[in-house]
C-alpha atoms as a PDB file:
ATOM      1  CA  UNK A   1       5.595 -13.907  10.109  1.00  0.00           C
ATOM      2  CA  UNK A   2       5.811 -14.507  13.798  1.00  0.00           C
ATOM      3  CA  UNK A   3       7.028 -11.258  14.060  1.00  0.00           C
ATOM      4  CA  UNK A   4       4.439  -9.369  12.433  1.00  0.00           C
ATOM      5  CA  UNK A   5       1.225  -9.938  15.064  1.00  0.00           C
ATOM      6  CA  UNK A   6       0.050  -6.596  13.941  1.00  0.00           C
ATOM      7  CA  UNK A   7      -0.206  -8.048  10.113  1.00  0.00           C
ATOM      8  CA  UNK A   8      -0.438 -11.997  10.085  1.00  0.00           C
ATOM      9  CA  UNK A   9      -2.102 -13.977   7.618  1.00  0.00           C
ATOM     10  CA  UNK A  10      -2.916 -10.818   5.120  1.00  0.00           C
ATOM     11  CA  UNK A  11      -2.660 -12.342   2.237  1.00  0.00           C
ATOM     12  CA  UNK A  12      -3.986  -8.533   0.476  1.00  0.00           C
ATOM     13  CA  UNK A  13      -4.319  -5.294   1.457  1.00  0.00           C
ATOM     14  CA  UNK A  14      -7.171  -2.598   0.126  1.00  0.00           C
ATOM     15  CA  UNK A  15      -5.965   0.745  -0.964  1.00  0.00           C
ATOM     16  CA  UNK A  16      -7.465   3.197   0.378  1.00  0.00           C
ATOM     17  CA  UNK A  17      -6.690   6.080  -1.694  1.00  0.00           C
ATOM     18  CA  UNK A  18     -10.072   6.413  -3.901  1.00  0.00           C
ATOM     19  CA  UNK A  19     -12.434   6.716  -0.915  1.00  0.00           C
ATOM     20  CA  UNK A  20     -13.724   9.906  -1.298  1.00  0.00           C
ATOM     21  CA  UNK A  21     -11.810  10.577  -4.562  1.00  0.00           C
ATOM     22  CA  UNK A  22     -12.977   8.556  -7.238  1.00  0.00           C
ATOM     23  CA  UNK A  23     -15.178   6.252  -5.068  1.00  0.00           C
ATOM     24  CA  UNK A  24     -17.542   8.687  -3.175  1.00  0.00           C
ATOM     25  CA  UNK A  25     -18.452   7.587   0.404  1.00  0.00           C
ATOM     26  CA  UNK A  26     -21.366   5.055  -1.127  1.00  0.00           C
ATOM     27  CA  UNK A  27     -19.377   3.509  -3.402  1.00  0.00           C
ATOM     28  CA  UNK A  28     -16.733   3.289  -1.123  1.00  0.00           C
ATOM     29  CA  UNK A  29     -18.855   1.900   1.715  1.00  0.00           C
ATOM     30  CA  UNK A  30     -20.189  -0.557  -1.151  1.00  0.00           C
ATOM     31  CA  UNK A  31     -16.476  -1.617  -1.662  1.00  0.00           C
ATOM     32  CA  UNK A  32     -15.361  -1.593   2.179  1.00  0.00           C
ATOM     33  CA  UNK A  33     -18.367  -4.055   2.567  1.00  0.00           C
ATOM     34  CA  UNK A  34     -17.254  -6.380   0.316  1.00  0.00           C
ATOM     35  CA  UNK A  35     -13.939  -6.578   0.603  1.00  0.00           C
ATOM     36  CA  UNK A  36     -14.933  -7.367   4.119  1.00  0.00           C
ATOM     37  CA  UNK A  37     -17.318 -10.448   3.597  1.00  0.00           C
ATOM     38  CA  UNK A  38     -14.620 -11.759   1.028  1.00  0.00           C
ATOM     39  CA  UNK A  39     -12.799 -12.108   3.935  1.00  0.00           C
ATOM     40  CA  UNK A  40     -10.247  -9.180   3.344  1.00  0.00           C
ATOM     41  CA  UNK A  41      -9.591  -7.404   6.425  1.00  0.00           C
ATOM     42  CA  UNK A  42      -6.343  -4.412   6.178  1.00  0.00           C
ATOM     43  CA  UNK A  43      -7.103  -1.433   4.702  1.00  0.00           C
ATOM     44  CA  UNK A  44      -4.362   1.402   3.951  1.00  0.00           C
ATOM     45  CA  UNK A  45      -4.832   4.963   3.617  1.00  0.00           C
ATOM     46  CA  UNK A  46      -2.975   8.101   4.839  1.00  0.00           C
ATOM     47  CA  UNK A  47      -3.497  11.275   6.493  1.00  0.00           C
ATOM     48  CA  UNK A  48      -2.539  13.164   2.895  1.00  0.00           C
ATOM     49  CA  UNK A  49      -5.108  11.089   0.770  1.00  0.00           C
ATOM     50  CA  UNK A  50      -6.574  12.789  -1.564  1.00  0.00           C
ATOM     51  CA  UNK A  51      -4.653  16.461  -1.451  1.00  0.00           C
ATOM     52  CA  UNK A  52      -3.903  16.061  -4.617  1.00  0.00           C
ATOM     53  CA  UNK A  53      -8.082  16.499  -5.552  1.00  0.00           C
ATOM     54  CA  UNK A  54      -9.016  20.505  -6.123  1.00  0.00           C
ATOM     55  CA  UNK A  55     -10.939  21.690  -2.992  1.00  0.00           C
ATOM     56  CA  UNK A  56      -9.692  19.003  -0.770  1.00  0.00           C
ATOM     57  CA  UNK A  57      -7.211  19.043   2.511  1.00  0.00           C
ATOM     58  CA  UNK A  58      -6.305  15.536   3.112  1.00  0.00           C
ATOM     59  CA  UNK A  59      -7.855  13.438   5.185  1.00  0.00           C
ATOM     60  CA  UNK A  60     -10.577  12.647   3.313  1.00  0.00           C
ATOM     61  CA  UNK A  61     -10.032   8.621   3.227  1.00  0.00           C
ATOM     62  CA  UNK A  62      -9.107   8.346   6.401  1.00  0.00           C
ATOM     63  CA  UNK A  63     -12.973   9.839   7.366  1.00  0.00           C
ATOM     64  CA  UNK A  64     -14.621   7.506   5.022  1.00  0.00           C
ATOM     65  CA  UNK A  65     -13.226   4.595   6.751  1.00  0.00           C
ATOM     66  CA  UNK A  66     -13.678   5.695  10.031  1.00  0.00           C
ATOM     67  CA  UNK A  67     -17.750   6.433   9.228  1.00  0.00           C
ATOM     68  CA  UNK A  68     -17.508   2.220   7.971  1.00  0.00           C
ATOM     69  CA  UNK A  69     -16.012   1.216  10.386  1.00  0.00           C
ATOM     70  CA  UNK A  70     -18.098   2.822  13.131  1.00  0.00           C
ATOM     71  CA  UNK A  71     -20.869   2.050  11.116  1.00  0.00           C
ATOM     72  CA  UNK A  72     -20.640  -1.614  10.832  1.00  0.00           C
ATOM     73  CA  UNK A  73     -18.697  -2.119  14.265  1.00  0.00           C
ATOM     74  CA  UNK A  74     -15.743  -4.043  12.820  1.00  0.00           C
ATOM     75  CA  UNK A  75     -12.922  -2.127  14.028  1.00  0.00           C
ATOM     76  CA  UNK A  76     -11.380  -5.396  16.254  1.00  0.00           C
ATOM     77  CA  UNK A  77     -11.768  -7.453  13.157  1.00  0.00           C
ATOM     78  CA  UNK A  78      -9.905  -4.596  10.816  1.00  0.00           C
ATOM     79  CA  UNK A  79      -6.024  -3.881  10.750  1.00  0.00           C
ATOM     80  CA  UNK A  80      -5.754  -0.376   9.659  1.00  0.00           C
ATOM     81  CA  UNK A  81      -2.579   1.453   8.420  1.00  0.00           C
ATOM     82  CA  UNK A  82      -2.258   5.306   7.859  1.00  0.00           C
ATOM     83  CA  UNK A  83       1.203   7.422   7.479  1.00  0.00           C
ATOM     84  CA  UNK A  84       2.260  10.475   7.863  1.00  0.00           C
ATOM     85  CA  UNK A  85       4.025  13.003   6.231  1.00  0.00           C
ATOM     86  CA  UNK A  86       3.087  12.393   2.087  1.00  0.00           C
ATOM     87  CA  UNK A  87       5.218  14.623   0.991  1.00  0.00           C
ATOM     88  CA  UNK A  88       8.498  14.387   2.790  1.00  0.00           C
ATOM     89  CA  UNK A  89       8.787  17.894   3.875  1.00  0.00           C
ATOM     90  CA  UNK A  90      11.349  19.429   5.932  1.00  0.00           C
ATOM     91  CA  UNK A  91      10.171  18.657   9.556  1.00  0.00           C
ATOM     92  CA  UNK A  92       6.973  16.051   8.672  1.00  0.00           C
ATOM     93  CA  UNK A  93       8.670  13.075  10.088  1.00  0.00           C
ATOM     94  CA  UNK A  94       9.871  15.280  13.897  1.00  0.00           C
ATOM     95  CA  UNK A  95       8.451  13.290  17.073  1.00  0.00           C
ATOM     96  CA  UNK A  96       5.955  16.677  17.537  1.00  0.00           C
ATOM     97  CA  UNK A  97       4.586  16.511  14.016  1.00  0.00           C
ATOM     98  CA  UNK A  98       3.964  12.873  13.620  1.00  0.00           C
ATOM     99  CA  UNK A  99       2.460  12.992  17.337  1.00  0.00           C
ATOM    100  CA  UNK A 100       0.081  15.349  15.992  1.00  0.00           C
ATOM    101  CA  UNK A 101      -0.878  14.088  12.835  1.00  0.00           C
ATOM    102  CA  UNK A 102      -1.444  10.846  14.444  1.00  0.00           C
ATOM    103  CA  UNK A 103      -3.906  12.177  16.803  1.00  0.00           C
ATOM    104  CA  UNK A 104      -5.288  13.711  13.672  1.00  0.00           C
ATOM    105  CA  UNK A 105      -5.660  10.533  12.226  1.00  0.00           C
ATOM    106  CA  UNK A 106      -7.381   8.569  14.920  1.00  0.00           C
ATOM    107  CA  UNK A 107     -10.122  11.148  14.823  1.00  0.00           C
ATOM    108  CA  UNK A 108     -10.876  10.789  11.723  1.00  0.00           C
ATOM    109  CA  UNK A 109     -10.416   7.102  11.478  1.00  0.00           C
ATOM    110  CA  UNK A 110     -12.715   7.089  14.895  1.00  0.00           C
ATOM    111  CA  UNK A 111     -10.291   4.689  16.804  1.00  0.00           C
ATOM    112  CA  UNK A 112      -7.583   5.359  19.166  1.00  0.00           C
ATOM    113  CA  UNK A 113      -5.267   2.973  17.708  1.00  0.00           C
ATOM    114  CA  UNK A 114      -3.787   2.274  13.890  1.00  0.00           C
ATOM    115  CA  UNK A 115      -2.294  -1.315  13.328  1.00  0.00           C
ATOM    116  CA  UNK A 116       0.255  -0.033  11.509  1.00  0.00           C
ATOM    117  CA  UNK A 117       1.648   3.542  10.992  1.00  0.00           C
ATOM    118  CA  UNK A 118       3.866   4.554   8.290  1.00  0.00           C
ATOM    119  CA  UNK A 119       6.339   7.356   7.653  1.00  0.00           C
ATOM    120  CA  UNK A 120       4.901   8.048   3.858  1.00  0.00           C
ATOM    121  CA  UNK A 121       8.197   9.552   2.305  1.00  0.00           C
ATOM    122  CA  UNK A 122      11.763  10.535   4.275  1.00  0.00           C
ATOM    123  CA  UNK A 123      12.901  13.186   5.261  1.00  0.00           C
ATOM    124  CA  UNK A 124      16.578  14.266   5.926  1.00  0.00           C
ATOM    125  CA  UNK A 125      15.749  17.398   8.338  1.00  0.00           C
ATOM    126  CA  UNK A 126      14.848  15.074  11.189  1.00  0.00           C
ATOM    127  CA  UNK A 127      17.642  13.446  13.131  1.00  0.00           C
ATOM    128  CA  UNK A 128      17.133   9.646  12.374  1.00  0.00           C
ATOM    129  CA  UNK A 129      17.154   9.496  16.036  1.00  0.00           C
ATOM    130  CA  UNK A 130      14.505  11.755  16.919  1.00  0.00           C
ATOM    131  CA  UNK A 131      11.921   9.892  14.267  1.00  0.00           C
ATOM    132  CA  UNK A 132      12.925   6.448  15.765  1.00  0.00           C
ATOM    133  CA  UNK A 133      12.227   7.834  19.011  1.00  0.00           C
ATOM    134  CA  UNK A 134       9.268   9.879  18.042  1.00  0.00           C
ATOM    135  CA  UNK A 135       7.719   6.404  16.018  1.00  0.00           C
ATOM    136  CA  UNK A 136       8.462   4.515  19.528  1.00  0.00           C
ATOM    137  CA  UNK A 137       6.658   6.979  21.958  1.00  0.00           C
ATOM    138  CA  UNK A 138       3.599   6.315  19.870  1.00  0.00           C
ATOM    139  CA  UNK A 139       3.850   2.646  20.013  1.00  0.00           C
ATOM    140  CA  UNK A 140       4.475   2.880  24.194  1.00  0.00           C
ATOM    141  CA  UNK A 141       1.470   5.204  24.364  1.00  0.00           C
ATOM    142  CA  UNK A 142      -0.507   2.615  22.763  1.00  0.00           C
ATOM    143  CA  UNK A 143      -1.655   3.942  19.531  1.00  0.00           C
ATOM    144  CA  UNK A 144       0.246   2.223  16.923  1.00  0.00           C
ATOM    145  CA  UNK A 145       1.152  -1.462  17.307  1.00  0.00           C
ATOM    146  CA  UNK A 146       3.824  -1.360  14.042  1.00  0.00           C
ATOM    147  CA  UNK A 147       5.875   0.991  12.390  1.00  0.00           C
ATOM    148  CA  UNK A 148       6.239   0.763   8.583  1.00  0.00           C
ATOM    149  CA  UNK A 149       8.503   2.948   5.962  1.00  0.00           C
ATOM    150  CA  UNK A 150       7.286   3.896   3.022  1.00  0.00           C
ATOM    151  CA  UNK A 151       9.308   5.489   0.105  1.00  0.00           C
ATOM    152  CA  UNK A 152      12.507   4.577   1.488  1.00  0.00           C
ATOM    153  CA  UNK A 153      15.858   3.137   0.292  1.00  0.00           C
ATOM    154  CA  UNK A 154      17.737   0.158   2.066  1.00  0.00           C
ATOM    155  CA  UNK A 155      20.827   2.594   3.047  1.00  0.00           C
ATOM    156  CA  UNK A 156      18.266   5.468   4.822  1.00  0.00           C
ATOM    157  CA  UNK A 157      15.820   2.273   6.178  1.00  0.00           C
ATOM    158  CA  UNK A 158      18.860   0.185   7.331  1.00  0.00           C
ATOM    159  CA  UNK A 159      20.368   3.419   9.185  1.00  0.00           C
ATOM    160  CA  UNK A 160      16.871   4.048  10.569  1.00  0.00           C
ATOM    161  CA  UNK A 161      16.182   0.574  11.992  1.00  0.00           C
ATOM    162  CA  UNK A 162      20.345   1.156  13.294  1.00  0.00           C
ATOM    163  CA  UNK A 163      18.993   4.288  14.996  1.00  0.00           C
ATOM    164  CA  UNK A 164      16.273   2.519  16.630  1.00  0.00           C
ATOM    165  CA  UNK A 165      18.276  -0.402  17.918  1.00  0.00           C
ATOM    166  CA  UNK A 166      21.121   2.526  19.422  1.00  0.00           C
ATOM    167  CA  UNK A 167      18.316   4.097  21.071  1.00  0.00           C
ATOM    168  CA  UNK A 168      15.989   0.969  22.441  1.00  0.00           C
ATOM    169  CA  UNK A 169      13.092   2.041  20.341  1.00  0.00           C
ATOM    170  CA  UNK A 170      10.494  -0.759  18.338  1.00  0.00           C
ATOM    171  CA  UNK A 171      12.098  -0.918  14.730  1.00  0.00           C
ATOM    172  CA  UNK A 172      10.336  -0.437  11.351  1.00  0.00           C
ATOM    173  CA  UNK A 173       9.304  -3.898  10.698  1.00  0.00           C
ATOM    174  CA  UNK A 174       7.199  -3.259   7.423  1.00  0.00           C
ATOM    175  CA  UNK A 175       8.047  -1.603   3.852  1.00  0.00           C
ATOM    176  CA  UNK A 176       5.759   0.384   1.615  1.00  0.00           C
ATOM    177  CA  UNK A 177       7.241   0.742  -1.723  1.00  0.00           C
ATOM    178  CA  UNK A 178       5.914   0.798  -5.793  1.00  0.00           C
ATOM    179  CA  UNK A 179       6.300  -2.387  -7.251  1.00  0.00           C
ATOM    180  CA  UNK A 180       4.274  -3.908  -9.522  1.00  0.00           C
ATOM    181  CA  UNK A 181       4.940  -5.637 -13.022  1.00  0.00           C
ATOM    182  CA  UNK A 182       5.385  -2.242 -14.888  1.00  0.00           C
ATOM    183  CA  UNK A 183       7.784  -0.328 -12.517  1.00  0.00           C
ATOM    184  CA  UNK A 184      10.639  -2.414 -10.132  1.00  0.00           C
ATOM    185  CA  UNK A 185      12.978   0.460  -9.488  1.00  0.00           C
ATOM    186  CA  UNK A 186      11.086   1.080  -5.748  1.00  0.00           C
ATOM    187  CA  UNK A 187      12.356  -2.719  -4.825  1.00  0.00           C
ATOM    188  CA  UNK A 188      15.978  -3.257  -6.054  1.00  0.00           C
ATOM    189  CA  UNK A 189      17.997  -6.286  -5.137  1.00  0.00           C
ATOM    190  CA  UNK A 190      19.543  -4.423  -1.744  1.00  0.00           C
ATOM    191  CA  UNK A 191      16.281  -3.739  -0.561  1.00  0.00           C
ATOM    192  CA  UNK A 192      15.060  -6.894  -0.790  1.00  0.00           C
ATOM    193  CA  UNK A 193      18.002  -8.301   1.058  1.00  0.00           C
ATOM    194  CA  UNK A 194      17.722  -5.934   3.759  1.00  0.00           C
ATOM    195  CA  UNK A 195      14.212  -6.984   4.421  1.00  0.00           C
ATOM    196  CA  UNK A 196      14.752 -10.392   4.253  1.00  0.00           C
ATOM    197  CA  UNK A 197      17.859 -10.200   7.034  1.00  0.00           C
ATOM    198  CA  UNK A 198      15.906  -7.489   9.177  1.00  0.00           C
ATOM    199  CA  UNK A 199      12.688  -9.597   8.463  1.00  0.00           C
ATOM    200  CA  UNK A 200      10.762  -6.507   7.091  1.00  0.00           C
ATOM    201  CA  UNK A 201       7.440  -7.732   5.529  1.00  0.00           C
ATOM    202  CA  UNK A 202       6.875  -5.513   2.357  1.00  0.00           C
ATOM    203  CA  UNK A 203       3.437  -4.745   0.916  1.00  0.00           C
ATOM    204  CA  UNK A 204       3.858  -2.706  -2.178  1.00  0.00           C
ATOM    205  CA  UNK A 205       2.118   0.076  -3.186  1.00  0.00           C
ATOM    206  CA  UNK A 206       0.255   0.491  -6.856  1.00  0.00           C
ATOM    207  CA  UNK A 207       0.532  -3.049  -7.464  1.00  0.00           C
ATOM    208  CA  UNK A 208      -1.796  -2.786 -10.573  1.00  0.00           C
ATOM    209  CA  UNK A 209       0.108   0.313 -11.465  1.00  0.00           C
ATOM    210  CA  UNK A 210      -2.372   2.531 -10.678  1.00  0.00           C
ATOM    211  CA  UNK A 211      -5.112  -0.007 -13.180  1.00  0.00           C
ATOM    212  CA  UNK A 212      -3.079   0.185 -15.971  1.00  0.00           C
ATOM    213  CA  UNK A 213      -2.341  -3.511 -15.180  1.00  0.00           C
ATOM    214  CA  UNK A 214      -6.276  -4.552 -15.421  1.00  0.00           C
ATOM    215  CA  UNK A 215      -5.485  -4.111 -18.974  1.00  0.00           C
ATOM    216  CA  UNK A 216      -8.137  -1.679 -19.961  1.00  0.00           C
ATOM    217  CA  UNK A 217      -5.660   1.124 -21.170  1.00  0.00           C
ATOM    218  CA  UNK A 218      -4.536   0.532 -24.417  1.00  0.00           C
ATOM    219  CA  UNK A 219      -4.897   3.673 -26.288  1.00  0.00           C
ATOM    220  CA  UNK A 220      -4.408   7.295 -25.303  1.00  0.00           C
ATOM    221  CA  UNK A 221      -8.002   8.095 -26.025  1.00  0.00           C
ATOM    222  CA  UNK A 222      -8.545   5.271 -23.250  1.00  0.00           C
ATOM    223  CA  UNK A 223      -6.512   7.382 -20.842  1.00  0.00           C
ATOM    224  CA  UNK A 224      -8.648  10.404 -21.767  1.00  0.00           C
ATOM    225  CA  UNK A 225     -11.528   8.150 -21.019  1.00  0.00           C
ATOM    226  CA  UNK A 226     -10.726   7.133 -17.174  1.00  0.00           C
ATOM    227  CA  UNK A 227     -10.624   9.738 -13.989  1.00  0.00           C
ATOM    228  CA  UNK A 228      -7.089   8.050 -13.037  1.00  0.00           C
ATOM    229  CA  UNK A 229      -5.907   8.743 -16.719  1.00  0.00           C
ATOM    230  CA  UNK A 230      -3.066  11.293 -16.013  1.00  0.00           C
ATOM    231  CA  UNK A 231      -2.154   9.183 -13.271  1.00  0.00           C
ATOM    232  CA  UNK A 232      -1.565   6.035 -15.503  1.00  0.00           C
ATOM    233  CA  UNK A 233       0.675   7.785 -17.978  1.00  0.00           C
ATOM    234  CA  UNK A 234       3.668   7.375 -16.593  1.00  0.00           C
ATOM    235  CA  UNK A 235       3.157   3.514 -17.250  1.00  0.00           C
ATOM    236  CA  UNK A 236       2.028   4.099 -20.043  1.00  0.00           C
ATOM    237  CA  UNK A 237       4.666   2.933 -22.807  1.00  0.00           C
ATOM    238  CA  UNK A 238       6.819   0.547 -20.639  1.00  0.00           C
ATOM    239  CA  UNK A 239       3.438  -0.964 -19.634  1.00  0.00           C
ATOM    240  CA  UNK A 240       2.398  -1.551 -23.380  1.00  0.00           C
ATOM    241  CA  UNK A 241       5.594  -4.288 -24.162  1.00  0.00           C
ATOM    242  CA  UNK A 242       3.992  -6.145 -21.038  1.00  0.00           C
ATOM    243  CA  UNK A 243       0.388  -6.423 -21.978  1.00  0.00           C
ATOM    244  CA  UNK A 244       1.221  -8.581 -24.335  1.00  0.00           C
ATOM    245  CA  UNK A 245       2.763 -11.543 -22.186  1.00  0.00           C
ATOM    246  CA  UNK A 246      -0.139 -10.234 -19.561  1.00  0.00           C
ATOM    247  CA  UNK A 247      -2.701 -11.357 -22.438  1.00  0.00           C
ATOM    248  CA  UNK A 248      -1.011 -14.702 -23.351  1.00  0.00           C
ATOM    249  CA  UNK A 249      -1.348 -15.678 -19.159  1.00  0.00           C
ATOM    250  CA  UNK A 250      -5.184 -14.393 -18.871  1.00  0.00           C
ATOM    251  CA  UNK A 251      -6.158 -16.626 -22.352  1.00  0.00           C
ATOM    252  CA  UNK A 252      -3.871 -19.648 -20.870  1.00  0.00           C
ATOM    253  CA  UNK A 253      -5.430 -19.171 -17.281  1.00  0.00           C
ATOM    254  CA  UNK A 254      -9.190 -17.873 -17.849  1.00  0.00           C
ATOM    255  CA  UNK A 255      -7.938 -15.329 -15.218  1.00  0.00           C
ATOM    256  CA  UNK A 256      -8.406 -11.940 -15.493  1.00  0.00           C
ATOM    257  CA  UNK A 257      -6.028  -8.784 -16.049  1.00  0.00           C
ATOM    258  CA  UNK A 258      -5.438  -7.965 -12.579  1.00  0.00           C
ATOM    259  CA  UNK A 259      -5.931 -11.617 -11.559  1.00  0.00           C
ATOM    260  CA  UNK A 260      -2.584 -12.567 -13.475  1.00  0.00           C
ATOM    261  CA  UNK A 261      -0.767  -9.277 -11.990  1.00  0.00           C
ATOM    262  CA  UNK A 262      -1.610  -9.870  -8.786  1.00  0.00           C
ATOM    263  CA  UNK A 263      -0.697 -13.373  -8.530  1.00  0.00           C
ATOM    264  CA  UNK A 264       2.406 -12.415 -10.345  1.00  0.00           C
ATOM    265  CA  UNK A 265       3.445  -9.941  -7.549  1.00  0.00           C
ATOM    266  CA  UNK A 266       2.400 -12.728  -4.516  1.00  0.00           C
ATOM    267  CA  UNK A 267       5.317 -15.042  -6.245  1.00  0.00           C
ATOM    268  CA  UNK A 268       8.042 -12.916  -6.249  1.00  0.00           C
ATOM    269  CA  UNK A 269      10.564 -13.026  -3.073  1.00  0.00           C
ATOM    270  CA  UNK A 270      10.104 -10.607  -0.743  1.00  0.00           C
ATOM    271  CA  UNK A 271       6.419  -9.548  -1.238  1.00  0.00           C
ATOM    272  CA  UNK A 272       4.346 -10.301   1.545  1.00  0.00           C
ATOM    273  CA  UNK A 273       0.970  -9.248   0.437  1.00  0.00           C
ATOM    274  CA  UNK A 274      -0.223  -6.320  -2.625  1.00  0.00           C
ATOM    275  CA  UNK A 275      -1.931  -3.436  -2.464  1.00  0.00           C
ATOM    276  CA  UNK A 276      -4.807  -2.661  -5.041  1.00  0.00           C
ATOM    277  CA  UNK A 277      -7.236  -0.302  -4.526  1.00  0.00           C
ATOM    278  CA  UNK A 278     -11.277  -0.780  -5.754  1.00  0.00           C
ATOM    279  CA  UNK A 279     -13.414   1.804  -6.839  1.00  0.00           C
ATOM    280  CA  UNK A 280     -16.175  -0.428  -7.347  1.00  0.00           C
ATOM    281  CA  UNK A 281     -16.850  -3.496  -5.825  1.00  0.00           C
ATOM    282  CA  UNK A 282     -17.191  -6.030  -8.713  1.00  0.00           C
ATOM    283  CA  UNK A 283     -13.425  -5.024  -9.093  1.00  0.00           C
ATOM    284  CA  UNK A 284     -12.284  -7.255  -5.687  1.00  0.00           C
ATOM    285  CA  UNK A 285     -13.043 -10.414  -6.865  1.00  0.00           C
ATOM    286  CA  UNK A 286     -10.397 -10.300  -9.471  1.00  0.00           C
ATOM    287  CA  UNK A 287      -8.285  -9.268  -6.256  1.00  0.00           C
ATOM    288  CA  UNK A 288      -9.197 -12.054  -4.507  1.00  0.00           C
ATOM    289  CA  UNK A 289      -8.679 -14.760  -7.043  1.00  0.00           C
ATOM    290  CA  UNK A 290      -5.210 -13.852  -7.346  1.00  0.00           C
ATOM    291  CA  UNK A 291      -4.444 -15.514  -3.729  1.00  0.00           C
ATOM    292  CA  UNK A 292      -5.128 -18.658  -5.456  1.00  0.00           C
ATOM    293  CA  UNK A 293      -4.124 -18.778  -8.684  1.00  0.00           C
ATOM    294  CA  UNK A 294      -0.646 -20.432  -8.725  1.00  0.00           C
ATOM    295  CA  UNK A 295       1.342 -19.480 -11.979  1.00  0.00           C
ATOM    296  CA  UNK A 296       3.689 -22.133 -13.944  1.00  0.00           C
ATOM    297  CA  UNK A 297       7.312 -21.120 -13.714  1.00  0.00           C
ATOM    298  CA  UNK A 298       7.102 -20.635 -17.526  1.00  0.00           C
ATOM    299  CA  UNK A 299       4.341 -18.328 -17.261  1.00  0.00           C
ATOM    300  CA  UNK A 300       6.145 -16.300 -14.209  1.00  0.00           C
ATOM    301  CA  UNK A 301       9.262 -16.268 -16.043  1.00  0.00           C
ATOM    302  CA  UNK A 302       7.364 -14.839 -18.965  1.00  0.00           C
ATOM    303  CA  UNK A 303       5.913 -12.182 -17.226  1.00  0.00           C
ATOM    304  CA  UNK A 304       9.122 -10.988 -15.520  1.00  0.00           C
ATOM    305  CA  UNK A 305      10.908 -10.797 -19.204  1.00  0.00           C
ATOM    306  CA  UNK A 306       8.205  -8.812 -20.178  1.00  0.00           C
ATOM    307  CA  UNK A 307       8.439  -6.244 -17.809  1.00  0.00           C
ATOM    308  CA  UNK A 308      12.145  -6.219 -17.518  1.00  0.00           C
END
């Protein structure tokens, strides 16, 4: 997209929210590595990854891949996105607060600049004009080149981009929602039409539902068996009526799980590039093989009814 310098040419993203949660910071440097020499090069975290772990503050991803990345000296080669404000409270997305959890950021990530910086969930506190305008300032002082929205609805992201065309402030060119085979409520029909007339690239979130879509939960006692378990329920029984069109794809393409999911989510309009996260790195090159594997319009059409 020739308006997307920031993000050209990513054809995936790596999620960042196991480093230092269920990928500690070897196994995570392990999968940072190899995603790299595959040729992968965005990562996304966020300044709240992983809160949600007992004992820790947030932050914690962001630190891993700022030790990697100062460690192996690729930060020109790397596009890296963070956000701000995880949990949408009152007040995250004001100009002060994201200045400060930017700066927060950067230390952690060890650069002075993000490629791309996200508001992680809206907020109705904040004057839409004051977080345009607080977004832009960062982008003037040179420490974000993009502004992405994640979590948002076309009426709130078509009022904010309205805001920051009013006020002469750099408009959120990228999207950040859930959407995956399992769960399409995050990208309904007018949010893909706003992105396609406001040219807002979209690179969804949890686009192998969280694993569920590697097709290794089948059972209960299979959720009881993983780390990511309770996090996987909520897929759970919608996601069983699609495994079995998923399995009919894998034996027709010698693909694997996440292969076929993948590849499923690069073909449908709208999607610019997924986001799957890798706790180990033997898991990428399923990733990877998705960005070639081109599915029949019977097998996409398949796939689609399935999850419906």
């Amino acid at each position: 997209m020739t308006d997307h310098p920031s993000i050209d040419g990513i054809p995936l993203v790596l999620g960042g929210n196991v480093f230092g949660f269920t990928a500690d910071e070897d196994a995570s440097f392990a999968v940072l590595d190899t995603f790299y020499e595959a040729g992968g090069r965005m990562v996304d975290t966020a300044q709240g990854y992983s809160v949600w772990v007992e004992g820790h503050v947030g932050g914690e991803s962001e630190a891993v891949i700022g030790k990697w990345l100062e460690a192996r000296g690729v930060r020109a080669e790397m596009k890296i996105a963070t956000k701000t404000g995880m949990f949408g409270k009152p007040g995250d997305l004001a100009p002060a607060k994201v200045a400060e959890e930017l700066d927060k950021s950067l230390e952690r990530l060890r650069t002075d600049y993000v490629d791309l910086y996200y508001a992680h969930r809206d907020e109705e506190e904040t004057p839409q004009t004051d977080v345009a305008a607080g977004f832009d300032a960062l982008v003037k002082a040179g420490k974000v080149r993009e502004l992405g929205a994640s979590n948002y609805d076309a009426a709130r992201l078509g009022s904010l981009n309205a805001a920051a065309d009013a006020g002469g402030h750099r408009r959120f060119t990228v999207l950040q929602n859930e959407y995956n085979m399992v769960c399409r409520e995050g990208f309904p029909e007018d949010l893909r039409q706003l992105c396609a007339e406001q040219d807002i690239a979209h690179f969804p979130w949890f686009g192998l539902a969280a694993g569920f879509l590697t097709g290794k939960y089948r059972t209960r006692e299979d959720l009881e068996r993983h780390n990511r378990g309770s996090s996987i329920e909520r897929f759970f029984d919608r996601g069983l009526k699609v495994l079995p069109a998923l399995d009919a794809v894998v034996e027709e393409t010698g693909a694997e799980h996440a292969t076929v999911a993948l590849a499923w989510l690069l073909a449908q309009p709208g999607i610019t590039a997924p986001i799957a996260s890798a706790s180990k790195p033997e898991q990428l090159a399923a990733q990877f093989a998705a960005v070639e594997l081109e599915l029949t319009e019977d097998q996409l059409e398949r796939l689609t009814t399935a999850g419906a």
